[in-house]
Protein backbone atom coordinates (compact mmCIF):
# COMPACT_ATOMS: atom_id res chain seq x y z
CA UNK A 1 0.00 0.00 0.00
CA UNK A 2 1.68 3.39 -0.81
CA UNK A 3 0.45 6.43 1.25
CA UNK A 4 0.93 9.74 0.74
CA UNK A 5 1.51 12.66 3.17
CA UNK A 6 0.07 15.71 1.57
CA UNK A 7 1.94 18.39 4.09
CA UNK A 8 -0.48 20.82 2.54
CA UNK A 9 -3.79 19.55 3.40
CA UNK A 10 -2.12 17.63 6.57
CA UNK A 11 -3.64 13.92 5.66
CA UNK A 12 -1.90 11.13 4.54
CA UNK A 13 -4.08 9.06 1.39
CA UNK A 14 -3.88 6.30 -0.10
CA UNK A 15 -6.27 5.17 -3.56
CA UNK A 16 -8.71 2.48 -3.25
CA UNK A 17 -10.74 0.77 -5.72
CA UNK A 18 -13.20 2.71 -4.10
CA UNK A 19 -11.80 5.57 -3.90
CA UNK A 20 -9.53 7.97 -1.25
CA UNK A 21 -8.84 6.76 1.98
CA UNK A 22 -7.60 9.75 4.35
CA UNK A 23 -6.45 10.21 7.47
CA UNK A 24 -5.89 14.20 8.65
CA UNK A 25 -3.52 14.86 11.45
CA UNK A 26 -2.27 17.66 13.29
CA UNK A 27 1.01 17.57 13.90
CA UNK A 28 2.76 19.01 17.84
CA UNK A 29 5.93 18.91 19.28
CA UNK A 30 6.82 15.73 17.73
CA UNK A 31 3.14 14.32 18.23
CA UNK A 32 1.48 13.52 15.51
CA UNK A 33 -2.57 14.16 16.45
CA UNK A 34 -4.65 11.73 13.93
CA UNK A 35 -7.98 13.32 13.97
CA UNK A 36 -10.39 12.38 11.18
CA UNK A 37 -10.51 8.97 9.26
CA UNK A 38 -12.36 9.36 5.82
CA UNK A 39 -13.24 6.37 4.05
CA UNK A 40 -15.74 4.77 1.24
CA UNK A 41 -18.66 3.48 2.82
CA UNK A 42 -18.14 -0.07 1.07
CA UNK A 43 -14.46 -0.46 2.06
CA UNK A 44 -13.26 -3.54 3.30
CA UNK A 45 -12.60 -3.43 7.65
CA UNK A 46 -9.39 -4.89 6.84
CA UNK A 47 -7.70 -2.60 4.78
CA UNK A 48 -8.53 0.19 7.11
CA UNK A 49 -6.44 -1.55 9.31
CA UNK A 50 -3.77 -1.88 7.18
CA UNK A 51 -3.79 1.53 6.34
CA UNK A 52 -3.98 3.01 10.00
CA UNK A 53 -0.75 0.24 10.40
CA UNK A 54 1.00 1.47 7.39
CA UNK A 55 0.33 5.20 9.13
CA UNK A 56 1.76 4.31 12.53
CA UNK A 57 4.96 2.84 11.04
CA UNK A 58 5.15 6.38 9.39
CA UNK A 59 5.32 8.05 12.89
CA UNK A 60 7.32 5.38 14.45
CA UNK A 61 10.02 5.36 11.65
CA UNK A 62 10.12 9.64 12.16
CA UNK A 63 10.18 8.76 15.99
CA UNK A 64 6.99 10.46 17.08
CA UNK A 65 4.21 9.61 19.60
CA UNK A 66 0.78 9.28 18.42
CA UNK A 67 -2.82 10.41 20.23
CA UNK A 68 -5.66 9.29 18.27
CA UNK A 69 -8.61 11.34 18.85
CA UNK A 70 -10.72 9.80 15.94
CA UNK A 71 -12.82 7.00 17.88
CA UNK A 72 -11.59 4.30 15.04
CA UNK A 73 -8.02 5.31 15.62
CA UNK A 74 -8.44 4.93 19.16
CA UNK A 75 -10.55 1.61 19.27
CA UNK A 76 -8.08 0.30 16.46
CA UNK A 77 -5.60 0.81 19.88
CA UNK A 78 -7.39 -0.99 22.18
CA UNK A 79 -7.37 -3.78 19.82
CA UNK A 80 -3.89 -3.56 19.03
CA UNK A 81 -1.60 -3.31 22.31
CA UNK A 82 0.88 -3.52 20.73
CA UNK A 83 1.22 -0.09 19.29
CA UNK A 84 0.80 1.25 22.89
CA UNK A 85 4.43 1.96 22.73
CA UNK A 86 3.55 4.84 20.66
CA UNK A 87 1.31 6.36 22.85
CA UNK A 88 2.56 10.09 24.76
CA UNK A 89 3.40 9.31 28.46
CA UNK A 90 -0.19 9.74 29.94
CA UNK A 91 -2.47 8.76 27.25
CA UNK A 92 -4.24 5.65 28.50
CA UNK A 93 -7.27 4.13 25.97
């Protein structure tokens, strides 16, 4: 899956057969703030996964700490511990 981070409208996007899967984020003080998922209706769970995984590995390889404050961002972290890492000291889901 290739994503793109448009720095101008702050989202990374990636093209779906359905069409544009975004994610907008704000980003702090090295903390990347993801605060609106946009998706097709129709799209498949799965590759909303992959593409919030594929968006985490972006912050992780820059070295930044992530607060979700889109409810799918955050339940995709209680499902997933094992992102917690990436979580600002504090943030508990």
């Amino acid at each position: 899956m290739e994503i793109k981070d448009n720095q101008l409208l702050r989202q990374f996007e990636t093209q779906t057969e359905l069409g544009l899967l975004v994610m907008e984020y704000a980003l702090q003080e090295r903390k990347l703030f993801l605060t609106k998922l946009i998706h097709p209706e129709d799209l498949d769970f799965d590759l909303i996964n992959d593409f919030i995984i594929e968006v985490l590995s972006i912050a992780q390889e820059k070295k930044w700490k992530v607060v979700p404050t889109h409810p799918k961002v955050a339940h995709f972290f209680r499902k997933n511990p094992i992102y917690k890492e990436l979580l600002p000291p504090g943030i508990k889901l």
